[in-house]
Protein backbone atom coordinates (compact mmCIF):
# COMPACT_ATOMS: atom_id res chain seq x y z
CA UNK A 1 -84.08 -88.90 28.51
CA UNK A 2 -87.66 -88.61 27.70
CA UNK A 3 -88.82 -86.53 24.45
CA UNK A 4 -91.68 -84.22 24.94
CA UNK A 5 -93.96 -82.44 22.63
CA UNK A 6 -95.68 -79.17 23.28
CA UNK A 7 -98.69 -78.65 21.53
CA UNK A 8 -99.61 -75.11 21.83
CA UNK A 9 -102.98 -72.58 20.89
CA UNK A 10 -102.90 -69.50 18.87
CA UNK A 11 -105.96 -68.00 20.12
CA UNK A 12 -104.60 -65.72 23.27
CA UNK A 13 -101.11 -66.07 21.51
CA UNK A 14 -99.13 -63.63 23.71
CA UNK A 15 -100.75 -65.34 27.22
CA UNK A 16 -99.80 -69.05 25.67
CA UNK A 17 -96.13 -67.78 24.68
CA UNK A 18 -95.62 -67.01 28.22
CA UNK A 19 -97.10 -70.45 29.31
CA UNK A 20 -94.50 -72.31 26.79
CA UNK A 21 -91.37 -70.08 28.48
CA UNK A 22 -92.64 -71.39 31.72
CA UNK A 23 -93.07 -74.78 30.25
CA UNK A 24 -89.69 -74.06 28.71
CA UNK A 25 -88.19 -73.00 31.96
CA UNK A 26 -89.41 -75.65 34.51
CA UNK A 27 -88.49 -78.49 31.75
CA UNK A 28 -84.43 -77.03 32.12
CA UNK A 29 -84.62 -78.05 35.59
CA UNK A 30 -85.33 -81.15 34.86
CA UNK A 31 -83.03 -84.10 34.65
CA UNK A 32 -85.53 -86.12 32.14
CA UNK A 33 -87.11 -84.41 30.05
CA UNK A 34 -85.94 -82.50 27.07
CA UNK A 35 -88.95 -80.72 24.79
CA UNK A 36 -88.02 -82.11 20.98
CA UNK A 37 -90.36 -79.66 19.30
CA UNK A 38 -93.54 -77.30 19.59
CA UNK A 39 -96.41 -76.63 17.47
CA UNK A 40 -98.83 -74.81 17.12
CA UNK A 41 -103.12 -75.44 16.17
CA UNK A 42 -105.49 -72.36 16.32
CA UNK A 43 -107.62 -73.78 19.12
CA UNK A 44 -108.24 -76.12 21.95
CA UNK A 45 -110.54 -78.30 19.99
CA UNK A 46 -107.78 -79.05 17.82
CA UNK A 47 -105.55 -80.50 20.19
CA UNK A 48 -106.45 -84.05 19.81
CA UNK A 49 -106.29 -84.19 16.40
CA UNK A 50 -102.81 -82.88 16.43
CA UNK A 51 -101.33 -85.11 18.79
CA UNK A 52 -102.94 -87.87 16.60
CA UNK A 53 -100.99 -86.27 13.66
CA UNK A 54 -97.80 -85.85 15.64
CA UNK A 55 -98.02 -89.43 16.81
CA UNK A 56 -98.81 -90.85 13.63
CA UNK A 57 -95.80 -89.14 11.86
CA UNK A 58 -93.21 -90.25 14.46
CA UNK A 59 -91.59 -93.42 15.23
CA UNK A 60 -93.70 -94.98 18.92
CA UNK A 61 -90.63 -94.75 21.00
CA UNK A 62 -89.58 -91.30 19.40
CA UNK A 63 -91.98 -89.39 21.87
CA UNK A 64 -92.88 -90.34 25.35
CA UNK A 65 -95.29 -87.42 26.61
CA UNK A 66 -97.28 -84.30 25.16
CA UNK A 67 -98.02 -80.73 27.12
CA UNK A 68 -100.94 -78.84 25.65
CA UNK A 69 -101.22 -75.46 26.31
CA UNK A 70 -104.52 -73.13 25.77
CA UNK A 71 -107.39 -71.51 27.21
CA UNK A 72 -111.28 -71.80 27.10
CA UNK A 73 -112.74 -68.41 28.28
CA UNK A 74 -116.30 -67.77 29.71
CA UNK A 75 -118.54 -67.26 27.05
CA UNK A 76 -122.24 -66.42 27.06
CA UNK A 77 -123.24 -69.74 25.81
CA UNK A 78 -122.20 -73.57 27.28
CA UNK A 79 -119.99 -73.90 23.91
CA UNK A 80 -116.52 -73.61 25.87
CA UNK A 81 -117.69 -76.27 28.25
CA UNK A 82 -118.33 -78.43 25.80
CA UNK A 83 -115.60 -78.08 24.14
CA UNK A 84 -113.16 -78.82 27.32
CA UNK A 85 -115.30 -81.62 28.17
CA UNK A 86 -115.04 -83.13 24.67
CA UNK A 87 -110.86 -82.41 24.31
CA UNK A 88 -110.38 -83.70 27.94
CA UNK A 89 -112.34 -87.12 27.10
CA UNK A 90 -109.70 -87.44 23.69
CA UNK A 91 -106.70 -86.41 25.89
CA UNK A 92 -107.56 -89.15 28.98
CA UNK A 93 -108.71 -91.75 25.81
CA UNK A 94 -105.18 -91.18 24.04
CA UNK A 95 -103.75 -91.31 26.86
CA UNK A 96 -104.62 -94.86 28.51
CA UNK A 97 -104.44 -96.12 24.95
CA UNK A 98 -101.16 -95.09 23.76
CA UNK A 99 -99.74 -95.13 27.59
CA UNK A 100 -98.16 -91.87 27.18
CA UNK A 101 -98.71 -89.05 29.31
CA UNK A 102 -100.12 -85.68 28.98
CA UNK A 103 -99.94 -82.53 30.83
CA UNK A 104 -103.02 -80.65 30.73
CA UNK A 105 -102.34 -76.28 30.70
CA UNK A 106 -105.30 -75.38 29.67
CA UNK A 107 -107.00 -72.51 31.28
CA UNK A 108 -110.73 -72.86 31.78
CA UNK A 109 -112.82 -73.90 31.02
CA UNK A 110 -115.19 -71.25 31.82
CA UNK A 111 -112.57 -68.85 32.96
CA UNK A 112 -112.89 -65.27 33.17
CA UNK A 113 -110.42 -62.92 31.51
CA UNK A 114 -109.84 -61.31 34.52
CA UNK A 115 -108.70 -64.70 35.75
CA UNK A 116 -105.98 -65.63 33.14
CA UNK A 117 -102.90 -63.42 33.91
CA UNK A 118 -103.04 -65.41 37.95
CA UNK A 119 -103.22 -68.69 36.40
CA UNK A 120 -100.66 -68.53 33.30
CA UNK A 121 -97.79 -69.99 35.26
CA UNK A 122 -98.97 -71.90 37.59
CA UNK A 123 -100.78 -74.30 34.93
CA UNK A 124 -97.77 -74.47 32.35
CA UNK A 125 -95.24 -75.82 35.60
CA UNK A 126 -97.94 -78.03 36.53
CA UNK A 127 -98.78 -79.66 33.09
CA UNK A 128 -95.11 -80.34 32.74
CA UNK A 129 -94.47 -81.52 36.13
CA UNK A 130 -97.81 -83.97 35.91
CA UNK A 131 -95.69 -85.44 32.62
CA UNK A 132 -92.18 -85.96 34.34
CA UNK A 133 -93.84 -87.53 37.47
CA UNK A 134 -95.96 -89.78 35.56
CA UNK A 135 -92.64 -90.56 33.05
CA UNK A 136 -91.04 -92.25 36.23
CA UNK A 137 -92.09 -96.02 37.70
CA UNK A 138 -94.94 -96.26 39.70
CA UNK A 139 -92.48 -97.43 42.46
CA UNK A 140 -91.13 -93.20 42.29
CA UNK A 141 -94.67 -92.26 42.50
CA UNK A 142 -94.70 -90.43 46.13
């Protein structure tokens, strides 16, 4: 069985609740995975940082993937693209040095409100799903 952690965003609570019951939902299906625990950070930039922390405090075999679950909304200034660009480069950098996967369900960035409500599912399922697929040998991978 392989332990995930769910690292989730406060900012647009109510849309990210509904992500992690997706998450939730699509992991049940799943022969192996099992979601040990969730937390929650106020924002998408502080993402990396807490999987650092959650890493740090466990033992390195005690988790074997992370899903992260926010959004980055338009805004009237290049700040939100910055910011995704700077939290994907930690997330791909932890990644390849820890060898552990994460799913990536975050919405945006650069999306428009109007967008969200279409996209809430179909990112959670697909950041959990990109974690189980990438938890089996490369021999699985079709």
């Amino acid at each position: 069985m392989n332990n995930i952690v769910i690292i989730c965003t406060s900012y647009h609570r109510d849309y990210i609740e509904r992500m992690l019951k997706k998450v939730h939902e699509t992991a049940e299906k799943l022969e192996n995975i099992e979601i040990q625990n969730v937390f929650w950070v106020p924002g998408v930039l502080e993402i990396p940082y807490a999987i650092r922390k959650v890493e740090k405090e466990s033992s390195d075999n005690e988790i074997n993937g992370y899903v992260v679950l926010g959004i980055i909304e338009k805004g009237e200034t290049d700040h939100g693209l910055i910011i995704g660009q700077a939290v994907i480069k930690h997330l791909i950098k932890f990644q390849t040095k820890k060898g552990k996967p994460v799913g990536v369900g975050i919405i945006g960035p650069g999306v428009d409100p109007k967008q969200i409500e279409e996209r809430i599912e179909m990112h959670a399922k697909n950041a959990i799903l990109a974690v189980e697929h990438l938890l089996k040998e490369p021999s699985e991978w079709k």
